[in-house]
C-alpha atoms as a PDB file:
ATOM      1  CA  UNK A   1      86.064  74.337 153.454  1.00  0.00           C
ATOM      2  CA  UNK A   2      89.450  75.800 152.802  1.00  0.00           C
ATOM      3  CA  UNK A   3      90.487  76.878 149.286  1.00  0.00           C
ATOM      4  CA  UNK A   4      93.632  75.548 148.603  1.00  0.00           C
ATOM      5  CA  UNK A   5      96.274  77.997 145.592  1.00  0.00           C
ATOM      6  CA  UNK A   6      97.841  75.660 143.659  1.00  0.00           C
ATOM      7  CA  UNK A   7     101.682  77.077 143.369  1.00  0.00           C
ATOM      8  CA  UNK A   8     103.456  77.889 140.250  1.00  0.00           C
ATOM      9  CA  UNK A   9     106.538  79.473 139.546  1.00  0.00           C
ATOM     10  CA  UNK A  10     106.779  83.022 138.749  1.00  0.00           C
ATOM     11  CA  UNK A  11     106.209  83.596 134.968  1.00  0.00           C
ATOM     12  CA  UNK A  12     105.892  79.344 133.699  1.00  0.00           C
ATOM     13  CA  UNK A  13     103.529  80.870 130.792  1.00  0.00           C
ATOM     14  CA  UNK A  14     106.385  83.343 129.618  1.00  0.00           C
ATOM     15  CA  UNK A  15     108.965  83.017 127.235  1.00  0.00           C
ATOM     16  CA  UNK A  16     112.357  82.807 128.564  1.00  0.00           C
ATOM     17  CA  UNK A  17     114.603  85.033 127.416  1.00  0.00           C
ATOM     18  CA  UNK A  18     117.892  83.723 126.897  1.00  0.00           C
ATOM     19  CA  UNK A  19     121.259  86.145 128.076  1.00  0.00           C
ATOM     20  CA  UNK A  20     123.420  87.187 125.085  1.00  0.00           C
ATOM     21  CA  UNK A  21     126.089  87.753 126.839  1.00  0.00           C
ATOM     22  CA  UNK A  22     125.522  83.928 128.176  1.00  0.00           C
ATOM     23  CA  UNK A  23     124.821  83.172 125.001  1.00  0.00           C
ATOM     24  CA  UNK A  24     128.163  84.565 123.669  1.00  0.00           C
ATOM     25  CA  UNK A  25     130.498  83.236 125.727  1.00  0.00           C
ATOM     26  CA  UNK A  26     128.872  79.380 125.690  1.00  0.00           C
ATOM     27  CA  UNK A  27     129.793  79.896 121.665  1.00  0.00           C
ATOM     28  CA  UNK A  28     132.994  81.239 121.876  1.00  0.00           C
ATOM     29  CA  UNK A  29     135.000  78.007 121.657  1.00  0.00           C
ATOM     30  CA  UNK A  30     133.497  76.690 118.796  1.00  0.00           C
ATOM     31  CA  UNK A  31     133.885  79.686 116.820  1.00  0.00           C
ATOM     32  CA  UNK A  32     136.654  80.656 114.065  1.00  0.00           C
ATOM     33  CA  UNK A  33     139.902  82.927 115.315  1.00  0.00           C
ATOM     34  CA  UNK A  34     138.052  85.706 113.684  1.00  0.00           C
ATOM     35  CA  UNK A  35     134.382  85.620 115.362  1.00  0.00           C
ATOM     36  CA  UNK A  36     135.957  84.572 118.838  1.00  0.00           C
ATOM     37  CA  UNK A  37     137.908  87.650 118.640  1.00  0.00           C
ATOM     38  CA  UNK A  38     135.152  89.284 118.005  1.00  0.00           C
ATOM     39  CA  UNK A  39     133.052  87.196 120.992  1.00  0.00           C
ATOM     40  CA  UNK A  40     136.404  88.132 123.427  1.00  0.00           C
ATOM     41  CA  UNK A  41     136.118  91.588 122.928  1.00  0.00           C
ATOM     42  CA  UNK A  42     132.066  91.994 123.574  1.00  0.00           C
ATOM     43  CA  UNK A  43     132.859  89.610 126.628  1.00  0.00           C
ATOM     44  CA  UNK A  44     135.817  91.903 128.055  1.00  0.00           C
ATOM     45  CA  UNK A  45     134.357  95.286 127.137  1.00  0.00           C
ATOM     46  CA  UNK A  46     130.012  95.005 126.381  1.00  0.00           C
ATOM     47  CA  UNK A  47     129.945  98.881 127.299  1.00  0.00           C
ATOM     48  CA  UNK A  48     132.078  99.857 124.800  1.00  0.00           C
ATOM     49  CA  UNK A  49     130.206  97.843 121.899  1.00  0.00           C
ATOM     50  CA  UNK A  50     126.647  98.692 123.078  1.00  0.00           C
ATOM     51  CA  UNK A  51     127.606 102.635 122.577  1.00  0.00           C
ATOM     52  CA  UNK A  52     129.982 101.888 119.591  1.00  0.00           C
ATOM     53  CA  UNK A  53     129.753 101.758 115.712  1.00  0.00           C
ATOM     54  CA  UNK A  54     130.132  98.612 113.701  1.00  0.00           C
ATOM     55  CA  UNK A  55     133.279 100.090 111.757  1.00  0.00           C
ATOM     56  CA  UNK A  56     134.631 100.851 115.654  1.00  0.00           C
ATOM     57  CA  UNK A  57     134.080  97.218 116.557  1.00  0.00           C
ATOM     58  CA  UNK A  58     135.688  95.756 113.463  1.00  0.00           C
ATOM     59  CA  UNK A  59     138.831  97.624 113.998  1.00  0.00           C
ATOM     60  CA  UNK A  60     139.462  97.289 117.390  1.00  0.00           C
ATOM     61  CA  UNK A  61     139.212  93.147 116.358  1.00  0.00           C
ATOM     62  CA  UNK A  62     140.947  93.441 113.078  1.00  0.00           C
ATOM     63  CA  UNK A  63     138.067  92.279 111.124  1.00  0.00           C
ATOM     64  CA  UNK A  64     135.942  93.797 108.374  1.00  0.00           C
ATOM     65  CA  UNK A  65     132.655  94.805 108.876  1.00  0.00           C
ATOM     66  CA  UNK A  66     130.902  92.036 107.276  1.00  0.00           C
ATOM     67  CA  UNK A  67     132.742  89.368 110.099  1.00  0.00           C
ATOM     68  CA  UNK A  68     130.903  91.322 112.435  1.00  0.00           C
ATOM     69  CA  UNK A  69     127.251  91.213 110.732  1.00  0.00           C
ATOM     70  CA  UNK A  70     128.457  87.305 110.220  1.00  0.00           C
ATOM     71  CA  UNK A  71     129.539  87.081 113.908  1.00  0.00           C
ATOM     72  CA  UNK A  72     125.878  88.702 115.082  1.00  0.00           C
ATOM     73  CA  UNK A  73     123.972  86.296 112.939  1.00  0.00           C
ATOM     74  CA  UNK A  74     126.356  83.211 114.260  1.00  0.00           C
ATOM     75  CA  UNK A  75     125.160  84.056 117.885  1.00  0.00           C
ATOM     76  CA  UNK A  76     121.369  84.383 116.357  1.00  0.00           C
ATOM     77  CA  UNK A  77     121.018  88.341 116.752  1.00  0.00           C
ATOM     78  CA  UNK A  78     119.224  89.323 113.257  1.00  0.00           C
ATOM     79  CA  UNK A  79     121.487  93.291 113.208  1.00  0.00           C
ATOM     80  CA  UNK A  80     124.444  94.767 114.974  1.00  0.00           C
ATOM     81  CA  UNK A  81     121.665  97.310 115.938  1.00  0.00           C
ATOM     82  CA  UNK A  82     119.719  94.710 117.871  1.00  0.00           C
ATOM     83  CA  UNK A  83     123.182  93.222 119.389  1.00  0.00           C
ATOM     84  CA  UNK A  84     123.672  96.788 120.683  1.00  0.00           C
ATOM     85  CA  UNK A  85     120.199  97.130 122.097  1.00  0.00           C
ATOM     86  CA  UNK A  86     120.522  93.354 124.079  1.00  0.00           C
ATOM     87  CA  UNK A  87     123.963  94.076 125.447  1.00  0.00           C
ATOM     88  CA  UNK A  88     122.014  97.316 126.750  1.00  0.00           C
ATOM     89  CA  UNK A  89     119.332  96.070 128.294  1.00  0.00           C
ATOM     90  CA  UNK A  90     121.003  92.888 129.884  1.00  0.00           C
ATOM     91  CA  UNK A  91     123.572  95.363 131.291  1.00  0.00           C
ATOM     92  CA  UNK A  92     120.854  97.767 132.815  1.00  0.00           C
ATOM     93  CA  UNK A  93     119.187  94.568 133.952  1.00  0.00           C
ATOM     94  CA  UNK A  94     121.988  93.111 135.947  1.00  0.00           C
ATOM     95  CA  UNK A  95     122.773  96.508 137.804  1.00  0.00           C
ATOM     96  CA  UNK A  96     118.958  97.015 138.384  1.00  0.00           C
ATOM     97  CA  UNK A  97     119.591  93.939 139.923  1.00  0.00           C
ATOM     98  CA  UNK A  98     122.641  93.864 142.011  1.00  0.00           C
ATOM     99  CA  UNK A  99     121.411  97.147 143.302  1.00  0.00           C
ATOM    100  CA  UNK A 100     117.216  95.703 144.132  1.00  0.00           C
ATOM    101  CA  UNK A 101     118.380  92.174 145.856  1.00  0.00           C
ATOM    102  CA  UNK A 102     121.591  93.470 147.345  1.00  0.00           C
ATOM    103  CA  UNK A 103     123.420  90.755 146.620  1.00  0.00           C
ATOM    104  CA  UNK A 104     126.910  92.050 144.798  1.00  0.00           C
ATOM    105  CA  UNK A 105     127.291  92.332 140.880  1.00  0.00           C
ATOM    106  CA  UNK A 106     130.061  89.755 139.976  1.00  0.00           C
ATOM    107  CA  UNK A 107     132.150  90.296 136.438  1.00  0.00           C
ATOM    108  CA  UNK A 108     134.243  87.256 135.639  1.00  0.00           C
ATOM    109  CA  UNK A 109     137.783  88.383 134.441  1.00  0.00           C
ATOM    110  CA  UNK A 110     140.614  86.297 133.458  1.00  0.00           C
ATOM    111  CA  UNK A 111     142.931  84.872 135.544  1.00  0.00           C
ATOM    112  CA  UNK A 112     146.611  86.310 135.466  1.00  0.00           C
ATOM    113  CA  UNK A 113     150.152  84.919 136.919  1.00  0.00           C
ATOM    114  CA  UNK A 114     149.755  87.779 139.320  1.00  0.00           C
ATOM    115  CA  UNK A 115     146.308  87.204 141.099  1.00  0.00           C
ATOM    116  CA  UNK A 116     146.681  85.644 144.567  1.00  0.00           C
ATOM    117  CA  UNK A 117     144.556  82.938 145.832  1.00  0.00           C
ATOM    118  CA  UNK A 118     141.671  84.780 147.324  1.00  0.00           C
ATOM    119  CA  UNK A 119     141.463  87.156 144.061  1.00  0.00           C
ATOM    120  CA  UNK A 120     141.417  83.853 142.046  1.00  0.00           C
ATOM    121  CA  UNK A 121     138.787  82.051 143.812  1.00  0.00           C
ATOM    122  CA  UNK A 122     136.402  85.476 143.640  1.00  0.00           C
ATOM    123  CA  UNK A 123     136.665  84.906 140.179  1.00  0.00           C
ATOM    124  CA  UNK A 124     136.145  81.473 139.562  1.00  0.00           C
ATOM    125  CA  UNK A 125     133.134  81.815 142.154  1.00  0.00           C
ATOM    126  CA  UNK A 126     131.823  85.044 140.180  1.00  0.00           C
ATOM    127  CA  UNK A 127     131.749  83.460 136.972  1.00  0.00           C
ATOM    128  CA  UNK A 128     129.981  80.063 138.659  1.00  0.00           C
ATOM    129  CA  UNK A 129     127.091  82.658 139.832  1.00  0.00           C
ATOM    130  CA  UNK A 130     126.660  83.866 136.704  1.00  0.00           C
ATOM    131  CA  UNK A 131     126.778  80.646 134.516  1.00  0.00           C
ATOM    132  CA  UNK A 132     123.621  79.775 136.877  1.00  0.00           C
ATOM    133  CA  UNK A 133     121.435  82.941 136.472  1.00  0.00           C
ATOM    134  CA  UNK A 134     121.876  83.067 133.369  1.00  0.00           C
ATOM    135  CA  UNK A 135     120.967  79.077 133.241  1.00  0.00           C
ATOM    136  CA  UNK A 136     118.240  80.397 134.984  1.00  0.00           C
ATOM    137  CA  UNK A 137     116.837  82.791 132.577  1.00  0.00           C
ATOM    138  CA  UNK A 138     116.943  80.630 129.647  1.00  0.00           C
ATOM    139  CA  UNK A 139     115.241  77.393 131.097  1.00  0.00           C
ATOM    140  CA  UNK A 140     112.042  76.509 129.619  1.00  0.00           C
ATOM    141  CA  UNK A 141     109.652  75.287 132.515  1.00  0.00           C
ATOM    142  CA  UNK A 142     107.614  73.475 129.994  1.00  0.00           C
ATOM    143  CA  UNK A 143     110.072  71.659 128.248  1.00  0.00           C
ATOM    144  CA  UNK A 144     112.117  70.743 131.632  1.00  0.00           C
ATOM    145  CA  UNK A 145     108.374  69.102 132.688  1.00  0.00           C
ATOM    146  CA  UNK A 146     108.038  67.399 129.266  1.00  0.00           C
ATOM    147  CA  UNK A 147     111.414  65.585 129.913  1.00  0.00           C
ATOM    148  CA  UNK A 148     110.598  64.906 133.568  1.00  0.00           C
ATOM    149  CA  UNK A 149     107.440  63.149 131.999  1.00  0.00           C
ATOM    150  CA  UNK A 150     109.480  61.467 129.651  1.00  0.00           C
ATOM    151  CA  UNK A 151     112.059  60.180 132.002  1.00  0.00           C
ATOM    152  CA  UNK A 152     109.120  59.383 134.204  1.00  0.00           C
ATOM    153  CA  UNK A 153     107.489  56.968 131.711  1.00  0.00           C
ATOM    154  CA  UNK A 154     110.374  55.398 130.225  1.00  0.00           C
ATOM    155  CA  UNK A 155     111.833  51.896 130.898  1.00  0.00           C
ATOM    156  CA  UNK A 156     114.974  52.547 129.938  1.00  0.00           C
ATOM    157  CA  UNK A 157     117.689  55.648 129.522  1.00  0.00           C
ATOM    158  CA  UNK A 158     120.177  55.718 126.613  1.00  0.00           C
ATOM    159  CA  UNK A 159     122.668  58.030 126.649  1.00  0.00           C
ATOM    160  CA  UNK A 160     124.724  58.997 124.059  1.00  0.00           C
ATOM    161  CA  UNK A 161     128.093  61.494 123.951  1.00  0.00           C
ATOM    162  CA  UNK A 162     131.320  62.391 123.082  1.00  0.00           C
ATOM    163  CA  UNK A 163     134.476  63.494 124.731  1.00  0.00           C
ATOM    164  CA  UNK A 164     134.267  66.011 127.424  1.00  0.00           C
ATOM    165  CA  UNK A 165     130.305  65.886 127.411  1.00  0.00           C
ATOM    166  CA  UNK A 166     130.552  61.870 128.868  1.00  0.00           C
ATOM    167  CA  UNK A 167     131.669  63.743 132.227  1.00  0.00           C
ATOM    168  CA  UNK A 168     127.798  65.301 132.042  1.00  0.00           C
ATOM    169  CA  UNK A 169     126.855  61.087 131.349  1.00  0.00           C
ATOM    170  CA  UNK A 170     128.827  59.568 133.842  1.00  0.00           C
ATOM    171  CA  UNK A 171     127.143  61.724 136.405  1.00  0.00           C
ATOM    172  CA  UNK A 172     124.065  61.182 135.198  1.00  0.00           C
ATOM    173  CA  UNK A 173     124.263  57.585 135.079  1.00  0.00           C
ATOM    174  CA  UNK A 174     125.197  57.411 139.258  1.00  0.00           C
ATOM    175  CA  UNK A 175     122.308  59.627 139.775  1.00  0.00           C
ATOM    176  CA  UNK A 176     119.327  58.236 138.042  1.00  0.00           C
ATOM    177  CA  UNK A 177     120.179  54.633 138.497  1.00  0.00           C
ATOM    178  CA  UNK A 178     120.144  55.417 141.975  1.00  0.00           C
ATOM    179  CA  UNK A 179     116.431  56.315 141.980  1.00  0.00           C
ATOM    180  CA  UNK A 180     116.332  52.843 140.273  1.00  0.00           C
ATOM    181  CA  UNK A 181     115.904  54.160 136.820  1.00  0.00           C
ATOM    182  CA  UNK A 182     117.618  51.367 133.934  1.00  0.00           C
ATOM    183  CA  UNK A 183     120.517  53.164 132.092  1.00  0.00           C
ATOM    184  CA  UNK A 184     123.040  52.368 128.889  1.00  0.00           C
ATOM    185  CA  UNK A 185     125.756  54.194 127.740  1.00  0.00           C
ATOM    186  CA  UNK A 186     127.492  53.474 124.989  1.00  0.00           C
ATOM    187  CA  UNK A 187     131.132  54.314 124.620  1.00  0.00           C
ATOM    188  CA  UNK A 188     132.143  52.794 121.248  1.00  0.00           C
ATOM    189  CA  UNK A 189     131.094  54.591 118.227  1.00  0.00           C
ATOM    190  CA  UNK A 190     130.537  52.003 115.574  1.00  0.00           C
ATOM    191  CA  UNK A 191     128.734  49.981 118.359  1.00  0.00           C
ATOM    192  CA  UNK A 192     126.643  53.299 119.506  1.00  0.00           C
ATOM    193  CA  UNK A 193     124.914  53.694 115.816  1.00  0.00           C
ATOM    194  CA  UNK A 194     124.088  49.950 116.023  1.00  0.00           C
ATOM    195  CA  UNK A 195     122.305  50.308 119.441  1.00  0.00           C
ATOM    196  CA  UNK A 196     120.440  53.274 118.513  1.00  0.00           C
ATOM    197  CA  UNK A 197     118.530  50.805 116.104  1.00  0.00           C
ATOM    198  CA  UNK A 198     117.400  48.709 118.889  1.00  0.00           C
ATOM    199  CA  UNK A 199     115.500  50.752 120.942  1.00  0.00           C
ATOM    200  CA  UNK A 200     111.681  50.694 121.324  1.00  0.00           C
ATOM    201  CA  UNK A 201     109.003  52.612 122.343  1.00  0.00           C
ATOM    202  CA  UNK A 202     110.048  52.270 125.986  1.00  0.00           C
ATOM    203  CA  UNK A 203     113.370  53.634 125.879  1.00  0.00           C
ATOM    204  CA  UNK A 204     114.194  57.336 126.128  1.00  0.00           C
ATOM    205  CA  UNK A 205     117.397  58.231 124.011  1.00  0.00           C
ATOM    206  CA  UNK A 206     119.318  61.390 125.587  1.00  0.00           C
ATOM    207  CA  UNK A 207     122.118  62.718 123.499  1.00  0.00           C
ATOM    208  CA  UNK A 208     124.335  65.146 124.999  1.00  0.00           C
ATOM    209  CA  UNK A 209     126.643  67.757 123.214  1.00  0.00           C
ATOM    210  CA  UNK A 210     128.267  71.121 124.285  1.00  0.00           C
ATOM    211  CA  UNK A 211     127.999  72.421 120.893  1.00  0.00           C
ATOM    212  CA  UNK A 212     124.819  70.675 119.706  1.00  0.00           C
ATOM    213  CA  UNK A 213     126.261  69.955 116.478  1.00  0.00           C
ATOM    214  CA  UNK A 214     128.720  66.432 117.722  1.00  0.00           C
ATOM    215  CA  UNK A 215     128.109  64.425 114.292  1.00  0.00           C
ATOM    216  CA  UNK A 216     128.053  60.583 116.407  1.00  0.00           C
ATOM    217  CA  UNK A 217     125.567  62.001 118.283  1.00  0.00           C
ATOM    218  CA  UNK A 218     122.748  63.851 116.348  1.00  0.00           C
ATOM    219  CA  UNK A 219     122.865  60.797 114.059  1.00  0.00           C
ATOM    220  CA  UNK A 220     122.372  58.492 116.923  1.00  0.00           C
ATOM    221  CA  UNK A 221     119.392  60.545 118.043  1.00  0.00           C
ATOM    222  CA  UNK A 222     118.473  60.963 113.913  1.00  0.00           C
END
């Protein structure tokens, strides 16, 4: 009789480990003028903070010192020390890898009025590839199969968001309803607090939220 291997995916008992750099720029609009200063210059130049000083970083952002220890805690990094050390690794990472799968390292830069249409669509692309590996890297395998179970089981989807995250609903909405799967979104806030109430042991409440932190939403989850 033939033994059979059942397949896994490469490292599902590990820890993911999450980008900084990924990390840093998902944060940067929903920080203050002075920490996304400080998040725009790590993004633009990360090899000139991992081999810097703190006192170097604060003045090239015009911020004291203790905006950047603030700034490193914001993005969850317990020292500048360990910020540098990240940055370093994740930097030796990525060219160990550009160079080992020969595919090419992209850097996302910002667009200017004088980029052409080809240079402009290299970035946009570049930056694309990156937002997914370093999706990638930070997915936890056994949470993503705890909400397939849950999504799996449930009799009915409620979805709650605000502003630009409904885009993230709306698609969501065409997709699992076509695999027959009941959905409700609720668009009005008063009546989205009142609906939350309702739901039983067979619905599955999904709240979505760029930041995390949308008040309507984390209480309609609370």
């Amino acid at each position: 009789m033939k033994k059979t291997k059942k397949a896994s995916l490469p490292d599902e008992e590990a820890k993911p480990v999450e980008s900084i750099i990924a990390r840093i720029r998902w944060s940067r609009p929903y920080l203050n003028p002075a920490l996304r200063r400080i998040a725009e210059y790590v993004l633009k130049s990360p090899e000139l903070v991992k081999s810097g000083s703190i006192n170097e970083l604060a003045r090239a952002c015009e911020v004291s010192e203790s905006t950047i220890t603030r700034f490193v805690r914001t993005v969850n990094v317990s020292s500048f020390q360990q910020l540098k050390i990240k940055i370093a690794e994740e930097l030796s990472s990525k060219s160990s890898r550009s160079v080992g799968d020969g595919e090419p390292r992209f850097v996302y830069e910002d667009i200017t009025g004088s980029d052409d249409t080809a240079t402009i669509l290299s970035k946009i692309s570049g930056r694309y590839i990156e937002t997914v590996r370093d999706t990638l890297h930070a997915l936890n395998i056994s949470e993503i199969e705890r909400a397939v179970d849950a999504i799996q089981k449930c009799g009915m989807m409620a979805f709650f968001a605000l502003g630009s995250s409904t885009f993230a609903v709306e698609n969501a909405l065409m997709r699992f309803m076509r695999v027959g799967k009941q959905c409700q979104f609720f668009h009005d806030i008063s009546f989205r607090q009142m609906a939350a109430t309702v739901l039983n042991e067979r619905s599955l409440a999904i709240g979505i939220s760029n930041s995390g932190r949308t008040i309507t939403t984390t209480s309609a989850l609370k």
